[in-house]
N, C-alpha and C. Protein backbone atom coordinates (compact mmCIF):
# COMPACT_ATOMS: atom_id res chain seq x y z
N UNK A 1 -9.70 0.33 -9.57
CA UNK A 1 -10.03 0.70 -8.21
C UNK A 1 -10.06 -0.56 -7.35
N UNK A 2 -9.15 -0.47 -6.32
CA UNK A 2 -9.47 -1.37 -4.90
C UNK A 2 -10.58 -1.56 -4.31
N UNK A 3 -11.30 -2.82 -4.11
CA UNK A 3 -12.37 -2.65 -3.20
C UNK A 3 -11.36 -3.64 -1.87
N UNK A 4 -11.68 -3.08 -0.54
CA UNK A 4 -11.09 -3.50 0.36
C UNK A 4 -12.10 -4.12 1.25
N UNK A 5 -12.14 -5.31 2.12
CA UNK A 5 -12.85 -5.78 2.63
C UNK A 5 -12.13 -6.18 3.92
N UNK A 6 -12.97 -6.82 5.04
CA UNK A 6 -12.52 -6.67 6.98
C UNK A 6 -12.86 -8.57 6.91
N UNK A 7 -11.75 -8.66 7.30
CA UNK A 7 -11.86 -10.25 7.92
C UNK A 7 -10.65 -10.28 8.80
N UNK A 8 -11.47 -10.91 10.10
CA UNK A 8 -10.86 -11.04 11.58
C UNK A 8 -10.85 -9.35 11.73
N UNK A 9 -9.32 -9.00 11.66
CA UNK A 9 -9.41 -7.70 12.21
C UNK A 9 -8.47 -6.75 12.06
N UNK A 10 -8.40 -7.66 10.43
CA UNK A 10 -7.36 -7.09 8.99
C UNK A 10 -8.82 -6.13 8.00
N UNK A 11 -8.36 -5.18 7.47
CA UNK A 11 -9.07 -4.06 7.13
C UNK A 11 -9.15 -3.85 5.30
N UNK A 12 -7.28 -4.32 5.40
CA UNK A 12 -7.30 -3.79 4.23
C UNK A 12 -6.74 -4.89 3.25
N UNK A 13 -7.52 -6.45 3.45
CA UNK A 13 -7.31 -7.31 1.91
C UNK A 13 -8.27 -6.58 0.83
N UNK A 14 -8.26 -7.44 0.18
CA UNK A 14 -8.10 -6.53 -1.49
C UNK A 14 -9.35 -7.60 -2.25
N UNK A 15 -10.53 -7.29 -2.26
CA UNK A 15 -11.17 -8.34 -2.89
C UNK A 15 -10.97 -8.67 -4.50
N UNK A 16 -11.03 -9.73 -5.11
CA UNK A 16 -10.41 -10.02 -6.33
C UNK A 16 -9.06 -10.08 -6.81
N UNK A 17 -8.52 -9.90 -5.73
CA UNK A 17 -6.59 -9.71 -6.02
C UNK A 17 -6.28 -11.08 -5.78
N UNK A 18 -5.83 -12.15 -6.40
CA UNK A 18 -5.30 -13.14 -6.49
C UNK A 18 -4.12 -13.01 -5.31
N UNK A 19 -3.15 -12.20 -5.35
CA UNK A 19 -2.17 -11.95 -4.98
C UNK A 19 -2.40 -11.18 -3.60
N UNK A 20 -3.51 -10.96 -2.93
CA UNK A 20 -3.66 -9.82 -1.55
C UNK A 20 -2.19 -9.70 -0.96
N UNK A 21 -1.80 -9.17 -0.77
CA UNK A 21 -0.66 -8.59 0.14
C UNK A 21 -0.99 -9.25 1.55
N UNK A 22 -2.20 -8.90 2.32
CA UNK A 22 -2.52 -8.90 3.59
C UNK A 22 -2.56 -10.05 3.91
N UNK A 23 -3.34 -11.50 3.12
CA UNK A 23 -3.20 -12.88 2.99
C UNK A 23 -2.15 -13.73 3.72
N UNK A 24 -2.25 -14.51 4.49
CA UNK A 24 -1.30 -15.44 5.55
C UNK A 24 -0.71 -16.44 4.14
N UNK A 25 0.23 -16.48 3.52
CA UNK A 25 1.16 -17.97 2.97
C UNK A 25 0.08 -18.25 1.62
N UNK A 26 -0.27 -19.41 1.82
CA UNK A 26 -0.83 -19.74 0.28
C UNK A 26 -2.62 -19.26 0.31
N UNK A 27 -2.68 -18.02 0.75
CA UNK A 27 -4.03 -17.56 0.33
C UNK A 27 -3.94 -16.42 -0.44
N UNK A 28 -4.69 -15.67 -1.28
CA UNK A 28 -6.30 -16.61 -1.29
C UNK A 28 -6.38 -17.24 -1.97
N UNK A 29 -7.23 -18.37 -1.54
CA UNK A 29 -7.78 -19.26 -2.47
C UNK A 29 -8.73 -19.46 -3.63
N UNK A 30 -8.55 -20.17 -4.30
CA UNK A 30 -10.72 -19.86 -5.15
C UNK A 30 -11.15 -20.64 -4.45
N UNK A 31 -12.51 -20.01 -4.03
CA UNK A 31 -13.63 -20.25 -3.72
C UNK A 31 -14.38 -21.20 -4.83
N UNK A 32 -15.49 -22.00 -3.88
CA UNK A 32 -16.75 -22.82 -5.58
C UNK A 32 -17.51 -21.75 -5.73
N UNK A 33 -17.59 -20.42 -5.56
CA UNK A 33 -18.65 -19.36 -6.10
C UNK A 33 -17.75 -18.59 -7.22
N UNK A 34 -16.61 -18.93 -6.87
CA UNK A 34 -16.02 -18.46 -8.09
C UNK A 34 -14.96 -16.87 -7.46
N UNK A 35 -15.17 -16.39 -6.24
CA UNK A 35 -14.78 -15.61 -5.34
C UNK A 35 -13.04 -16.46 -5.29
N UNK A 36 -12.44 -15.25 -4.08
CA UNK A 36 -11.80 -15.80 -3.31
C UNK A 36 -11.52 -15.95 -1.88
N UNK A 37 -11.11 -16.63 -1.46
CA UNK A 37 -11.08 -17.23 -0.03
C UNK A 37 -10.11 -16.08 0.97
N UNK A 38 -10.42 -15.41 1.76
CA UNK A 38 -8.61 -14.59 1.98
C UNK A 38 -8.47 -14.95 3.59
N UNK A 39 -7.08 -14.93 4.29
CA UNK A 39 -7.17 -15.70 5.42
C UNK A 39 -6.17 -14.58 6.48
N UNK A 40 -6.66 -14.12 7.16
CA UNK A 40 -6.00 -13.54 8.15
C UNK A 40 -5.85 -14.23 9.57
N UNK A 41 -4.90 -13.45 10.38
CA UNK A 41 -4.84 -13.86 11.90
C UNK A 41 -3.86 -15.25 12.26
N UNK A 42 -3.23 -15.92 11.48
CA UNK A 42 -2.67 -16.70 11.51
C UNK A 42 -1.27 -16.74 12.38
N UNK A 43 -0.96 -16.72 13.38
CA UNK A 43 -0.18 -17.08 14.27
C UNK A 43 -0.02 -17.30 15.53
N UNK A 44 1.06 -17.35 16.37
CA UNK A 44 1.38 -18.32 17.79
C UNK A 44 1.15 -17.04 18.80
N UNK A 45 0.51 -17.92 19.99
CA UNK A 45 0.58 -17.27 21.04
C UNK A 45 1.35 -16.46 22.02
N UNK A 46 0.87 -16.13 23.05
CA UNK A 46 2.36 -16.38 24.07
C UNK A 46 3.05 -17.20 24.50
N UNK A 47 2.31 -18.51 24.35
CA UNK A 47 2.61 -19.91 24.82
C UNK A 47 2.87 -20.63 23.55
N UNK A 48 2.95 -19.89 22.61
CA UNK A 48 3.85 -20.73 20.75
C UNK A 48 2.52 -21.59 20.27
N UNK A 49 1.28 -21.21 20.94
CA UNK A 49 0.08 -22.33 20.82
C UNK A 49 -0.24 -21.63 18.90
N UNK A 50 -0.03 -22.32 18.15
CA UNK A 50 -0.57 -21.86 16.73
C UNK A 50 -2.14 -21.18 16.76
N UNK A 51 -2.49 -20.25 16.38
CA UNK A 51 -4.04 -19.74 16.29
C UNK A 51 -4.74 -19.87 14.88
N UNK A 52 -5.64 -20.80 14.71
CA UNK A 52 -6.00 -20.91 13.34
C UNK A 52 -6.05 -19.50 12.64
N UNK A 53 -5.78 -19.63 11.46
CA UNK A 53 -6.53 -18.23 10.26
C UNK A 53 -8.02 -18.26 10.22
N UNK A 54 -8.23 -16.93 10.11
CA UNK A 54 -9.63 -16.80 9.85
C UNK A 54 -9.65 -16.69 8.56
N UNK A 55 -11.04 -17.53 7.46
CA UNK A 55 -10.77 -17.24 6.51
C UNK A 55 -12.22 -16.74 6.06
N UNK A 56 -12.43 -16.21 4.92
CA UNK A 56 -13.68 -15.54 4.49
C UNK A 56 -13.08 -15.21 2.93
N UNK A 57 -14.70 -15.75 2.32
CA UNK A 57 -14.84 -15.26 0.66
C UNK A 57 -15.13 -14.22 0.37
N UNK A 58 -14.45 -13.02 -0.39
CA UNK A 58 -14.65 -12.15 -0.53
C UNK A 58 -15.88 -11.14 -1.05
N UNK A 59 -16.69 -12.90 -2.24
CA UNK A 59 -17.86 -12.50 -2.82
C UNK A 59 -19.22 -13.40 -2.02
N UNK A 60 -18.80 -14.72 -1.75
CA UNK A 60 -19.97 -15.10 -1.12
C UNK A 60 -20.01 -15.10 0.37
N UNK A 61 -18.67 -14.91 1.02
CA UNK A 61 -18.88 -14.35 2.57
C UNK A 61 -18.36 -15.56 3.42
N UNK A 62 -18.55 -16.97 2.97
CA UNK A 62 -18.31 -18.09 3.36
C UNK A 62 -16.96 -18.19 3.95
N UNK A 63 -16.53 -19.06 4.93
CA UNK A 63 -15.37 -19.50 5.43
C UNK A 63 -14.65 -20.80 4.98
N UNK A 64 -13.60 -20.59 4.53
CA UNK A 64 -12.86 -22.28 3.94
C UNK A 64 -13.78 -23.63 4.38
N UNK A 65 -13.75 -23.30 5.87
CA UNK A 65 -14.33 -24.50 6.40
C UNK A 65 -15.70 -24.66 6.21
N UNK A 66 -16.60 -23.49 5.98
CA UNK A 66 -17.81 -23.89 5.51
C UNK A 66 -18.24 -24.15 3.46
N UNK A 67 -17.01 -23.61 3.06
CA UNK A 67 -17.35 -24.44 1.87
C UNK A 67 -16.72 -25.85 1.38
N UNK A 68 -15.84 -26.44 2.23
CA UNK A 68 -15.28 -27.50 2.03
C UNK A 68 -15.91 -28.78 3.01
């Protein structure tokens, strides 16, 4: 069974799936809780301005940038 989890304002990553489908390029990551990292929202504006990914751990909730 899928458990599906909401980061940014993607619905349906896949918690524990190494592989998420929904995931921007080289995510998800491991997490140090032992989770993984999953990263949505990743692209350019109207003006080509890049928009960071949002990222969030699936088990401890944390963001890339707050565990690194």
């Amino acid at each position: 069974m899928s458990t599906y989890f909401v980061i940014g304002d993607e619905t349906t990553h896949i918690a524990g799936n190494p592989q998420c489908p929904e995931c921007w390029e080289d995510y998800p990551e491991t997490c140090p809780c032992g989770g993984l990292i999953h990263a949505a929202g990743e692209e350019e504006d109207q003006n080509r301005v890049e928009i960071p990914a949002t990222t969030r751990c699936a088990r401890c909730g944390l963001s890339e940038e707050e565990v690194h």
